[in-house]
Protein backbone atom coordinates (compact mmCIF):
# COMPACT_ATOMS: atom_id res chain seq x y z
CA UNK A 1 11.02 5.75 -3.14
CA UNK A 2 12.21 3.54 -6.19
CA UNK A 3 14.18 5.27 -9.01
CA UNK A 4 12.06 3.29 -11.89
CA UNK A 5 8.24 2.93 -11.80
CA UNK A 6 6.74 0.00 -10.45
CA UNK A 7 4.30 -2.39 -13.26
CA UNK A 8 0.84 -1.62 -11.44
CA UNK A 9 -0.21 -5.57 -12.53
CA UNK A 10 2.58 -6.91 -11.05
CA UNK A 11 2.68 -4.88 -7.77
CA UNK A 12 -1.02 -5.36 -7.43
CA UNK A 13 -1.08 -8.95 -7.88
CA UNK A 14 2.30 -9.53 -5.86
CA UNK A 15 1.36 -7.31 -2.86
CA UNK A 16 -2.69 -8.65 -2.91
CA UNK A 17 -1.23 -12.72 -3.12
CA UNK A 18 1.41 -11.14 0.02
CA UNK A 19 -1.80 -10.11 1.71
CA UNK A 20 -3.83 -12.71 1.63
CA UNK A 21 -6.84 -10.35 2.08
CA UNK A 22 -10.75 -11.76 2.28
CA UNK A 23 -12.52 -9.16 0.95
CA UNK A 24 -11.88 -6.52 -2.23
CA UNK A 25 -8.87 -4.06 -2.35
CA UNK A 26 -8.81 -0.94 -4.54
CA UNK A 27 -5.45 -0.23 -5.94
CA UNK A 28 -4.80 3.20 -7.72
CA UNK A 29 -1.84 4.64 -9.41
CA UNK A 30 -1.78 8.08 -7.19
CA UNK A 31 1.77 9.40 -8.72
CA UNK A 32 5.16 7.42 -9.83
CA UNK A 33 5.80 4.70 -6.64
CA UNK A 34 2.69 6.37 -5.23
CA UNK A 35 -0.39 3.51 -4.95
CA UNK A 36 -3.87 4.11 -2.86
CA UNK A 37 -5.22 1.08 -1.50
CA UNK A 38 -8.79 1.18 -0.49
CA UNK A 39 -9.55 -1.71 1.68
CA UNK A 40 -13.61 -3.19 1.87
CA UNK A 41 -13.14 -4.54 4.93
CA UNK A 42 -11.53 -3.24 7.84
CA UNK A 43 -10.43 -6.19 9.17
CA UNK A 44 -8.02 -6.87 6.79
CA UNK A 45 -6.79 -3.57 6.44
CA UNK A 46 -5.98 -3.83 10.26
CA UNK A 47 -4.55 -7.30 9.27
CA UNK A 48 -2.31 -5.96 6.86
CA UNK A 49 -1.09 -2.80 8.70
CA UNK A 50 -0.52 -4.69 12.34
CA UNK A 51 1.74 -7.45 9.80
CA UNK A 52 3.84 -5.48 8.13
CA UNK A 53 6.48 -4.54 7.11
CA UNK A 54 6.04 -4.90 4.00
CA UNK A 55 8.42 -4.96 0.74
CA UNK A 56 8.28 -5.31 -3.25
CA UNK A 57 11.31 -5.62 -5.38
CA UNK A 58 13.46 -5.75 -2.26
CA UNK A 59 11.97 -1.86 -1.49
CA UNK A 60 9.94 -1.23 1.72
CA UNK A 61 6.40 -0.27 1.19
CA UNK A 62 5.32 2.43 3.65
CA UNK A 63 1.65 1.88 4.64
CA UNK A 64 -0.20 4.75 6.25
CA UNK A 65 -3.88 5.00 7.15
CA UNK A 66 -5.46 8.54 6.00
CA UNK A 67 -8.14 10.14 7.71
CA UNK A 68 -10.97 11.88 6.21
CA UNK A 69 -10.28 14.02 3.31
CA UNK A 70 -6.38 13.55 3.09
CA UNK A 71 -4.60 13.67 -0.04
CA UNK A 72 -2.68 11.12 -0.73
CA UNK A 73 0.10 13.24 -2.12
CA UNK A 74 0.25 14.91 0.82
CA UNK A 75 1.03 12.21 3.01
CA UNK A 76 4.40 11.49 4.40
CA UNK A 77 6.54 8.57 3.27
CA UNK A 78 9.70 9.22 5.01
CA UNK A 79 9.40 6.84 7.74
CA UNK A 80 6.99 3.59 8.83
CA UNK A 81 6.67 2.22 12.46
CA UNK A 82 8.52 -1.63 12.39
């Protein structure tokens, strides 16, 4: 988790250009350091998640897929499979 709050534009257009995805990706603001990304297409969601991991600002970005109903603030951040 980053002390200072990440600029959404930046992150999103950063992490998206990282990426490389085909197909549309939501990205929402959940909490401070906390983003939601809603991907259109599996496939690159599987893409991204089998590539990783991934980093902004020299901070790890911990990527987990929810299931269902899941709130994001509910999911845990501590750790991320490398």
């Amino acid at each position: 988790m980053m002390n200072r709050g990440v600029n959404l534009i930046v992150f999103k257009s950063t992490i998206l250009q990282a990426w490389n995805v085909k197909n549309r990706v939501e990205v929402r603001d959940v909490a401070r350091n906390l983003f939601f990304f809603r991907f259109f297409d599996r496939r690159d969601m599987e893409r991204v998640m089998e590539a990783g991991s991934w980093n902004f600002d020299r901070r790890l970005i911990v990527l987990k897929e929810m299931k269902g109903d899941e709130n994001p603030k509910t999911v845990s951040t501590t750790n991320c499979n490398f």
